[in-house]
PDB file of N, CA and C in Angstrom:
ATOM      1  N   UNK A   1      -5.168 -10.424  -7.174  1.00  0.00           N
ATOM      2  CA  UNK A   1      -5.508 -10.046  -5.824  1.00  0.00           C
ATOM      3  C   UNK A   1      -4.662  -8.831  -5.417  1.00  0.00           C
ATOM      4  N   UNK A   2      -4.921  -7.933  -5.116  1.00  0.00           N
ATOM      5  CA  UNK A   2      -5.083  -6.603  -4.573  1.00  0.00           C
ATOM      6  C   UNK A   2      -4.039  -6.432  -3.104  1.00  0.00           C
ATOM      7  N   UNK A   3      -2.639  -6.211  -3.000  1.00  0.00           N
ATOM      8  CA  UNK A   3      -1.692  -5.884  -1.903  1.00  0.00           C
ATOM      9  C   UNK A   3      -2.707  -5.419  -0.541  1.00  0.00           C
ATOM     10  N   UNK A   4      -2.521  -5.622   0.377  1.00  0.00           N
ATOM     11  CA  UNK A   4      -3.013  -4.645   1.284  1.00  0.00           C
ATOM     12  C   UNK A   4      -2.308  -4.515   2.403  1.00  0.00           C
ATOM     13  N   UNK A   5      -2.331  -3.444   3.068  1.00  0.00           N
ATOM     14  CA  UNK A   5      -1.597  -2.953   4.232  1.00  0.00           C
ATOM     15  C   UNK A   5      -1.860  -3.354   5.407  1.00  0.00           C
ATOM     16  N   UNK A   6      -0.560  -3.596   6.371  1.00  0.00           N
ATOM     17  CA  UNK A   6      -1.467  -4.270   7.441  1.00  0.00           C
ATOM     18  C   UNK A   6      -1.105  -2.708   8.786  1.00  0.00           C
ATOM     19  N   UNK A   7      -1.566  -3.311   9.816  1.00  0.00           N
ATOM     20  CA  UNK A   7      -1.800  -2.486  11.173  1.00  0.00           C
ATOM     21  C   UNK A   7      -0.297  -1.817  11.181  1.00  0.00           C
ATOM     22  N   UNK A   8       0.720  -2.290  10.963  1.00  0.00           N
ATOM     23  CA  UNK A   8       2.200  -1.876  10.834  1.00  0.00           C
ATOM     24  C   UNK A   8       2.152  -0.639  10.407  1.00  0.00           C
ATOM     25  N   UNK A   9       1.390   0.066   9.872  1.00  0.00           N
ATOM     26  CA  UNK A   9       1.871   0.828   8.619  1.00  0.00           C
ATOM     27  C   UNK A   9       1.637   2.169   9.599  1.00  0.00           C
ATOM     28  N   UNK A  10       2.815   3.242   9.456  1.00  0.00           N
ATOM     29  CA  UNK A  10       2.847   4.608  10.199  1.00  0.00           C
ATOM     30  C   UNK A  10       2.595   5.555   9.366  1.00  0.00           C
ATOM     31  N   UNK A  11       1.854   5.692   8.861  1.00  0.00           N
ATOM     32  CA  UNK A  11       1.507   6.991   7.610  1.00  0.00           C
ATOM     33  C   UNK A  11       2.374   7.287   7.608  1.00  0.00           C
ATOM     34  N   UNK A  12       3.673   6.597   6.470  1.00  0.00           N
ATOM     35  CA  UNK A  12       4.399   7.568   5.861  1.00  0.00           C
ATOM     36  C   UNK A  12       4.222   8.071   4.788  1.00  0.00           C
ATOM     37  N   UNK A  13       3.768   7.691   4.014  1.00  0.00           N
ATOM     38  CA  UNK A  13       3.357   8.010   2.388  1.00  0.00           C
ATOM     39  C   UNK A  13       4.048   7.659   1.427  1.00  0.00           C
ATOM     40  N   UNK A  14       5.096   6.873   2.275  1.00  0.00           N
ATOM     41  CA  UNK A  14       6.264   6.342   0.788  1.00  0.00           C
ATOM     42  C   UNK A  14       5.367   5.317  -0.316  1.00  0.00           C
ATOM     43  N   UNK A  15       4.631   4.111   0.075  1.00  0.00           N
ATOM     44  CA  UNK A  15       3.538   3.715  -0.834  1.00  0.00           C
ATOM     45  C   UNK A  15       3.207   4.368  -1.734  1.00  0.00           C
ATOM     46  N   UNK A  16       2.010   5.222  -1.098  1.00  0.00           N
ATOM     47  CA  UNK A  16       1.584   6.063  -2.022  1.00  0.00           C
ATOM     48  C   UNK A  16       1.891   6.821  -2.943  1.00  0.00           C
ATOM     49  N   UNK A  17       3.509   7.642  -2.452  1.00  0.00           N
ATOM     50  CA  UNK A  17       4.131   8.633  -3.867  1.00  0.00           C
ATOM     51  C   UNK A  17       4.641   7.529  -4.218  1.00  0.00           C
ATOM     52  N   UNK A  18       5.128   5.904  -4.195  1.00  0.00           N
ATOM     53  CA  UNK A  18       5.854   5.062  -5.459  1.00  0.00           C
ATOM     54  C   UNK A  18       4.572   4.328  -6.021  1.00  0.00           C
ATOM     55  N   UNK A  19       3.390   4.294  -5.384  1.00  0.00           N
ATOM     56  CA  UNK A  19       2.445   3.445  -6.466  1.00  0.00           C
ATOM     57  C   UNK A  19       2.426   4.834  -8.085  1.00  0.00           C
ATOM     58  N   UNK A  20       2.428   3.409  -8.708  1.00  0.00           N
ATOM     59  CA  UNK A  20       2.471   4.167 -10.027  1.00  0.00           C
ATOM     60  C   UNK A  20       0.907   4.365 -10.641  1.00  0.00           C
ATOM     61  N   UNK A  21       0.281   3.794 -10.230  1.00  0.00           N
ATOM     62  CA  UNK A  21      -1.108   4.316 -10.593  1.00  0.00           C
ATOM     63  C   UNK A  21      -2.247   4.872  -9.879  1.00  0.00           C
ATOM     64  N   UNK A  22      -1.372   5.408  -8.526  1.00  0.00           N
ATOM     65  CA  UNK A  22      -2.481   6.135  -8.066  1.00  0.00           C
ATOM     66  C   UNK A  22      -3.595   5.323  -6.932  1.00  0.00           C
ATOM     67  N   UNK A  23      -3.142   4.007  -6.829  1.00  0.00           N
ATOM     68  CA  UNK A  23      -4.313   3.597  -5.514  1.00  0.00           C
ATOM     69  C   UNK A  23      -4.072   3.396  -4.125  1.00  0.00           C
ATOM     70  N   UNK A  24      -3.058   4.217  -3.862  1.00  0.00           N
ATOM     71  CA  UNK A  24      -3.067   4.320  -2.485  1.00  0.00           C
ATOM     72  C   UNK A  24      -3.636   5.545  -2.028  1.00  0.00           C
ATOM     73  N   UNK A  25      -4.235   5.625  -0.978  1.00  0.00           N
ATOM     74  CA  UNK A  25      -4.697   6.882  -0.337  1.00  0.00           C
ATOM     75  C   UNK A  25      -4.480   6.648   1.095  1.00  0.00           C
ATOM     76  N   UNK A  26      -4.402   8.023   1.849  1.00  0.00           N
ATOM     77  CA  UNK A  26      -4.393   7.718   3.517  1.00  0.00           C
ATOM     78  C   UNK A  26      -6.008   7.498   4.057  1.00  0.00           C
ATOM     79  N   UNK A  27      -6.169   6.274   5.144  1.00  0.00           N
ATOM     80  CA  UNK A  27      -7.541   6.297   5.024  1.00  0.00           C
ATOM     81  C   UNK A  27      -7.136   6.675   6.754  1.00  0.00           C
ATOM     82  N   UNK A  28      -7.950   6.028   7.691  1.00  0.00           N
ATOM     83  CA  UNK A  28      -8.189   6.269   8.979  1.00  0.00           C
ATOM     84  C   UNK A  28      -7.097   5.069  10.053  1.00  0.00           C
ATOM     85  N   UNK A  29      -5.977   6.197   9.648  1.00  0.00           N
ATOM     86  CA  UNK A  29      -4.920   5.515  10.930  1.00  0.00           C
ATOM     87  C   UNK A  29      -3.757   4.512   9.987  1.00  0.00           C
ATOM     88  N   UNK A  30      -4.590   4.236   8.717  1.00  0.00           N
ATOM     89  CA  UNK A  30      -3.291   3.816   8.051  1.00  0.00           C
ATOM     90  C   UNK A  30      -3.358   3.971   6.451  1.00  0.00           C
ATOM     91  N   UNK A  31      -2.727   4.348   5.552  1.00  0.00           N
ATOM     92  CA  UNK A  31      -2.888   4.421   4.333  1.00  0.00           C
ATOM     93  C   UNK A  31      -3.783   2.499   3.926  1.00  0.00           C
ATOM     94  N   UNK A  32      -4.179   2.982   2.848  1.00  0.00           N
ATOM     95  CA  UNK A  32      -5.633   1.827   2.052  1.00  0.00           C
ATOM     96  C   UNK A  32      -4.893   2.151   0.820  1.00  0.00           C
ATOM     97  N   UNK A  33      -5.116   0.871  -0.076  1.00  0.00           N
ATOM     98  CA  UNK A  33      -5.102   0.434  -0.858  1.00  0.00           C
ATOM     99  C   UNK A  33      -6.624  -0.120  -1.997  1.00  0.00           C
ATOM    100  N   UNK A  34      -6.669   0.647  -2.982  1.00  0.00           N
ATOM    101  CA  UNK A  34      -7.941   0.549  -3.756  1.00  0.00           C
ATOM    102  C   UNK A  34      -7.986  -0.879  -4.655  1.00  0.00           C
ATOM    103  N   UNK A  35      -8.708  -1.622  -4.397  1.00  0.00           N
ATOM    104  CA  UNK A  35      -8.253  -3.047  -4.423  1.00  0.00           C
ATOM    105  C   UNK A  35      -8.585  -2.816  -6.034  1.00  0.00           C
ATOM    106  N   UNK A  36      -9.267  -1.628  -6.659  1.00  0.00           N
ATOM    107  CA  UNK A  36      -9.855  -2.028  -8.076  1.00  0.00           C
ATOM    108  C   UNK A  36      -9.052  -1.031  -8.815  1.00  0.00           C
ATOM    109  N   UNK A  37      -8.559  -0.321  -8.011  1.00  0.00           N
ATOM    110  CA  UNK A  37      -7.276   0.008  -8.829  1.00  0.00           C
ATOM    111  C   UNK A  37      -5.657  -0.331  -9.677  1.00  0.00           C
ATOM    112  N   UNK A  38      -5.510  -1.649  -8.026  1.00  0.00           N
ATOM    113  CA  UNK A  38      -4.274  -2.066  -7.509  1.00  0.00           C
ATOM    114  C   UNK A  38      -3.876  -2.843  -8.899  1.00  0.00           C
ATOM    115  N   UNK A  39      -2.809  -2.974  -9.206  1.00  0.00           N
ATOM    116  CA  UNK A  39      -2.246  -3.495 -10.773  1.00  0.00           C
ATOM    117  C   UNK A  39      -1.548  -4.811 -10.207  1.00  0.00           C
ATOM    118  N   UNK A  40      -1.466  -4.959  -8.473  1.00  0.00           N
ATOM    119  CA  UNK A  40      -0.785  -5.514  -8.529  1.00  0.00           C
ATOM    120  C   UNK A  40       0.915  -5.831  -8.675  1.00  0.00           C
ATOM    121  N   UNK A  41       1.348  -4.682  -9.129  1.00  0.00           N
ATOM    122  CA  UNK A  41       3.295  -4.962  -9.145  1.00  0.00           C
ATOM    123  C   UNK A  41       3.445  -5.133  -7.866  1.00  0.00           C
ATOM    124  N   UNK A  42       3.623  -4.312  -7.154  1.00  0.00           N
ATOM    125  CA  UNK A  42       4.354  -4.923  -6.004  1.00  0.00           C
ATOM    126  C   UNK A  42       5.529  -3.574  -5.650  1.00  0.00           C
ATOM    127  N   UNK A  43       5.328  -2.611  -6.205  1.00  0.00           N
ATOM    128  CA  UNK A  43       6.338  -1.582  -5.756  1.00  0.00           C
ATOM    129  C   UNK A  43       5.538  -1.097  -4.354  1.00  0.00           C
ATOM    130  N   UNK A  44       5.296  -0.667  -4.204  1.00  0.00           N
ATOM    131  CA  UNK A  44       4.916  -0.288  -2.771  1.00  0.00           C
ATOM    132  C   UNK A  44       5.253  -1.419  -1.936  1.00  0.00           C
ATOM    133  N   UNK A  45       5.157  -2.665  -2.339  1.00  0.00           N
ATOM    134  CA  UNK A  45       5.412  -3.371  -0.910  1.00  0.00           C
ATOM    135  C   UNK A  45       7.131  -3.261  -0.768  1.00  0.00           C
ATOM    136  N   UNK A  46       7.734  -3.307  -1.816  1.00  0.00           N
ATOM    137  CA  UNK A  46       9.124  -2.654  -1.964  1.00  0.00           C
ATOM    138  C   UNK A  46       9.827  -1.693  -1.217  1.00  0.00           C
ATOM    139  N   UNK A  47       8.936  -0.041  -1.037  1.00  0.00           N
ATOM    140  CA  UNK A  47       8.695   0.525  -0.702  1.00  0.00           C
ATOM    141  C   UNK A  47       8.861   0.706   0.509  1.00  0.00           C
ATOM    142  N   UNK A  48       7.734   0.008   1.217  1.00  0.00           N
ATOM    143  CA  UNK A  48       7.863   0.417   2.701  1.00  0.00           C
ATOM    144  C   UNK A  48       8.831  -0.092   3.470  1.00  0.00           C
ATOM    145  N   UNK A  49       8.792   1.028   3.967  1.00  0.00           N
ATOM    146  CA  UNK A  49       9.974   0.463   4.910  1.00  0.00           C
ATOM    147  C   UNK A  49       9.691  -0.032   6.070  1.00  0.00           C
ATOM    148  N   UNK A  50       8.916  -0.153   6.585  1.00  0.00           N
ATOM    149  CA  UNK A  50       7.708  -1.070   7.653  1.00  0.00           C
ATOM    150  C   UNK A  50       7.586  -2.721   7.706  1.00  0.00           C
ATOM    151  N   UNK A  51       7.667  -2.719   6.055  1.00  0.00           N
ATOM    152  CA  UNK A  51       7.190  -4.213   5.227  1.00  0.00           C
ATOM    153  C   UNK A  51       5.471  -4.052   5.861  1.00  0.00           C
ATOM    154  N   UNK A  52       4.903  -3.257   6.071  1.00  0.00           N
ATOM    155  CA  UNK A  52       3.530  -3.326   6.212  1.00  0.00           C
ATOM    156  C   UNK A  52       2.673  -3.544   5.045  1.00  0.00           C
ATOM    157  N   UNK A  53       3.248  -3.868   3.763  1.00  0.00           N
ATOM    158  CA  UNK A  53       2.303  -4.140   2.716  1.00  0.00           C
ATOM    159  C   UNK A  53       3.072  -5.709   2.194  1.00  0.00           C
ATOM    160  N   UNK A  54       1.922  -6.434   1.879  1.00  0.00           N
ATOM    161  CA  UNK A  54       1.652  -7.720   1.690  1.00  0.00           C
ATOM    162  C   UNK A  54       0.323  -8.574   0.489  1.00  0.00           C
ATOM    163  N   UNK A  55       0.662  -9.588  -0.079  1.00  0.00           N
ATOM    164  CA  UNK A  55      -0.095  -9.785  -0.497  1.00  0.00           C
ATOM    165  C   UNK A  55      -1.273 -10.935   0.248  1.00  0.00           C
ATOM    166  N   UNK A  56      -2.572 -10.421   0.480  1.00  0.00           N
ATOM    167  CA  UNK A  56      -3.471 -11.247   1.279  1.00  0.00           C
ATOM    168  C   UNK A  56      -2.943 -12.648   1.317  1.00  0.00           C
ATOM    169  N   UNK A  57      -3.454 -13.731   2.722  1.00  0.00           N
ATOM    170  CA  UNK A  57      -2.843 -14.746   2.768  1.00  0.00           C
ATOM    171  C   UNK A  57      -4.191 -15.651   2.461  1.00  0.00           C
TER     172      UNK A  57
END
């Protein structure tokens, strides 16, 4: 299952430059997460400094 970002998240872009494969992008008001990309580690939720990334509940 695929991390995703919640409403928290302030476009910073730290996610995105530490995902290592590339599936974060900025979408509309908050960076997205490509669920068929996502590998899953868990560095981006690391990452933010928000804690706006999570794994679905």
């Amino acid at each position: 299952m695929a991390y995703v970002i919640s409403d928290d998240c302030v476009c910073c872009g730290t996610c995105a430059d530490e995902c290592p494969v590339g599936a974060i992008s900025e979408g509309d008001g908050k960076y997205v997460i490509d669920a068929d990309s996502c590998v899953e580690c868990g560095t981006c939720a690391g990452a933010c400094p928000n804690e706006a990334i999570s794994l679905p509940e």
